[in-house]
C-alpha atoms as a PDB file:
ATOM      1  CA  UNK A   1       0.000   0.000   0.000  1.00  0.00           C
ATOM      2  CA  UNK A   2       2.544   2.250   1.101  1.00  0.00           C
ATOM      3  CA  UNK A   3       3.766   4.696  -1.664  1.00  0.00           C
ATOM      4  CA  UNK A   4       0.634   4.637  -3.966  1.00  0.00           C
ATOM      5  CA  UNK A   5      -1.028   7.551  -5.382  1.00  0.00           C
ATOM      6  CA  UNK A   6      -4.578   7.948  -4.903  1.00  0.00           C
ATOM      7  CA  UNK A   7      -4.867   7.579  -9.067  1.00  0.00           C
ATOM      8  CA  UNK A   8      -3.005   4.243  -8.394  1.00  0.00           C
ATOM      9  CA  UNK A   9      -6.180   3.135  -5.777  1.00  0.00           C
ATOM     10  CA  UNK A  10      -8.327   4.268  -8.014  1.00  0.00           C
ATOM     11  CA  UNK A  11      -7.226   1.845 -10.819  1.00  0.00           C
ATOM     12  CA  UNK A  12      -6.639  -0.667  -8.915  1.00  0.00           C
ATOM     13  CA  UNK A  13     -10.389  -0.992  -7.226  1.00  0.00           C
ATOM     14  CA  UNK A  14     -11.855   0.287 -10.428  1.00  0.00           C
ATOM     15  CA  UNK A  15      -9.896  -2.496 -12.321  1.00  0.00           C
ATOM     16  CA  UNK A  16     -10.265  -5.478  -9.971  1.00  0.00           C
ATOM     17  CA  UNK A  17     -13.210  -8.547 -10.615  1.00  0.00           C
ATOM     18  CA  UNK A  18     -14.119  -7.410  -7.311  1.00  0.00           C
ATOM     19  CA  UNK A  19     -13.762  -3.988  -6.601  1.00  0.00           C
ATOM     20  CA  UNK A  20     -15.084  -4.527  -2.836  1.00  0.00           C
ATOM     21  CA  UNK A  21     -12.783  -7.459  -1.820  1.00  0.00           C
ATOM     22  CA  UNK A  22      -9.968  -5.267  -3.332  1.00  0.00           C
ATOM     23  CA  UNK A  23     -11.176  -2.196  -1.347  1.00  0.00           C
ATOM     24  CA  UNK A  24     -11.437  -4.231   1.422  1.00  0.00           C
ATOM     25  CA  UNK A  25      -7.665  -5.959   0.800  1.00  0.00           C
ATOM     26  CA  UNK A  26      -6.413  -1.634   0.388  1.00  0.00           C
ATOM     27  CA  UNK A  27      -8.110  -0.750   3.614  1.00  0.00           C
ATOM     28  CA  UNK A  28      -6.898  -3.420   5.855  1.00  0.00           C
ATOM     29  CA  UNK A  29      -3.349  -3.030   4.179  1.00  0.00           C
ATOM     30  CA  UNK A  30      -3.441   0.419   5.206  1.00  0.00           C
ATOM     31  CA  UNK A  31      -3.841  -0.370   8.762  1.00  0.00           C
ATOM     32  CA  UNK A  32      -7.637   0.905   8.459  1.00  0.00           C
ATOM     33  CA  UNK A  33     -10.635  -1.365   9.960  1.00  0.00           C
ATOM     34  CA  UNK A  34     -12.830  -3.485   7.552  1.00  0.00           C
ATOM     35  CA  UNK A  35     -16.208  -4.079   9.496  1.00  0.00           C
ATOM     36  CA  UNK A  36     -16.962  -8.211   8.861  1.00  0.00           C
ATOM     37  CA  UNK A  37     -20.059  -8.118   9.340  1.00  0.00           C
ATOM     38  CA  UNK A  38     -21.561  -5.260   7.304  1.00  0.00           C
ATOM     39  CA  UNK A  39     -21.360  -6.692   3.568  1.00  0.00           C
ATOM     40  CA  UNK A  40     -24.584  -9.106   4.407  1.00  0.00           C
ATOM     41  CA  UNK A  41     -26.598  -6.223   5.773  1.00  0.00           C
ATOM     42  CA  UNK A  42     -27.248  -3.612   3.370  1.00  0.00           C
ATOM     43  CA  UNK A  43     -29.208  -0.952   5.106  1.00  0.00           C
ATOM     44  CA  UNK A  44     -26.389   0.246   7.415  1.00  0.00           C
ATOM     45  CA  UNK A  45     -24.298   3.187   7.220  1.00  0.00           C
ATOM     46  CA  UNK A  46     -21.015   2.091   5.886  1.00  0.00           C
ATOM     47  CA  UNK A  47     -18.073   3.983   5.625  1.00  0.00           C
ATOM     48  CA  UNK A  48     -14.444   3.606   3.594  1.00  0.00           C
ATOM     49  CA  UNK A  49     -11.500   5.643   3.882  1.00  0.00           C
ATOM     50  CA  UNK A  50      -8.418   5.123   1.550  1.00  0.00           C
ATOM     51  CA  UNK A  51      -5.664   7.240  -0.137  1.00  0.00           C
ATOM     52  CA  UNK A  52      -6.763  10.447   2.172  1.00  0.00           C
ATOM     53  CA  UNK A  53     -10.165  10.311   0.909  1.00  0.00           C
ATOM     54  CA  UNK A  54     -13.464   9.274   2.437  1.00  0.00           C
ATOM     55  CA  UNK A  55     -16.679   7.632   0.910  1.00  0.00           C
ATOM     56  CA  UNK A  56     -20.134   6.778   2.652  1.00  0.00           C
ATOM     57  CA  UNK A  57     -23.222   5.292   1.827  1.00  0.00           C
ATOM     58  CA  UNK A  58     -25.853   2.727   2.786  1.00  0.00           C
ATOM     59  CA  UNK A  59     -24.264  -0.466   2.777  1.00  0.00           C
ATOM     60  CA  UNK A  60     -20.587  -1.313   1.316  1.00  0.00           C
ATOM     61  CA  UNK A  61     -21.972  -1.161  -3.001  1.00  0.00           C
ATOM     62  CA  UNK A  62     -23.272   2.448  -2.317  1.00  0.00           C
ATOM     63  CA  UNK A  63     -20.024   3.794   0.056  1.00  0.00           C
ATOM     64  CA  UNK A  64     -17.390   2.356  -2.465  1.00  0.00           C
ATOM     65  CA  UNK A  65     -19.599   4.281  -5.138  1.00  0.00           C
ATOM     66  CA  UNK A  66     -19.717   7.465  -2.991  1.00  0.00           C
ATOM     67  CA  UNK A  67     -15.674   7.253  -2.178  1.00  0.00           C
ATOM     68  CA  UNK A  68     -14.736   6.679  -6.346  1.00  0.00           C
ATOM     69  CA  UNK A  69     -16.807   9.677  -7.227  1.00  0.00           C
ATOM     70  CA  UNK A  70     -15.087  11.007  -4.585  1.00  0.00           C
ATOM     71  CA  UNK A  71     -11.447   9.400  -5.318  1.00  0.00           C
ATOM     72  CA  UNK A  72     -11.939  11.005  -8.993  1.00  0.00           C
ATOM     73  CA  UNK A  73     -12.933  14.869  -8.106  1.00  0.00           C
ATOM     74  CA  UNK A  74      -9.847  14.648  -6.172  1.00  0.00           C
ATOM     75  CA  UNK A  75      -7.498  13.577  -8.809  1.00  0.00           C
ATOM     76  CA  UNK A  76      -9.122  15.805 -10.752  1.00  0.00           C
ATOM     77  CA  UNK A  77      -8.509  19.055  -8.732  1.00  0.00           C
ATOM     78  CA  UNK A  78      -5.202  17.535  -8.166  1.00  0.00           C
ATOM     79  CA  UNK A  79      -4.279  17.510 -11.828  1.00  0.00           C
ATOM     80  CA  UNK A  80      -5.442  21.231 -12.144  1.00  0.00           C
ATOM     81  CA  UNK A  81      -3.847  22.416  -9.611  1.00  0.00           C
ATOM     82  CA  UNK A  82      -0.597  21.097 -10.531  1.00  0.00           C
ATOM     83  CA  UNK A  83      -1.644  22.830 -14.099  1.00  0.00           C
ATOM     84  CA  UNK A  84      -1.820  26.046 -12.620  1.00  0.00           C
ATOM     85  CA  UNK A  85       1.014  25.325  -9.482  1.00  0.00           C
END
């Protein structure tokens, strides 16, 4: 984990079979805490944080949506301002 960009995590979850078990695998490498028993129940707040960046949602499907969108806006601010740095 250590030494990846954000744009790196990105890819990686984005480009896995299984973007959640990959999440998952990113999260716990990072030394971050993977809640067990929250993928069978679905109507719970869940939350991810990775690469500096946070994502929420109800249940895992809807927070790992919520943190790419929000994984992407910050590349994407990152990129311009290293345009205009």
């Amino acid at each position: 984990m250590e030494g990846r960009t954000l744009d790196a995590l990105v890819r990686e979850v984005e480009g896995s079979e299984d973007p959640i078990q990959t999440a998952r695998q990113l999260v716990m490498e990072s030394g971050g805490f993977w809640n067990q028993q929250s993928p069978a129940n679905q109507v719970d707040l869940f939350q991810i944080q990775l690469g500096g960046v946070q994502g929420a949602g109800i249940g895992i499907s809807a927070a790992l949506r919520d943190w790419l969108h929000r994984a992407h806006e910050a590349c994407r601010l990152g990129a311009l301002a290293d345009q205009n740095g």
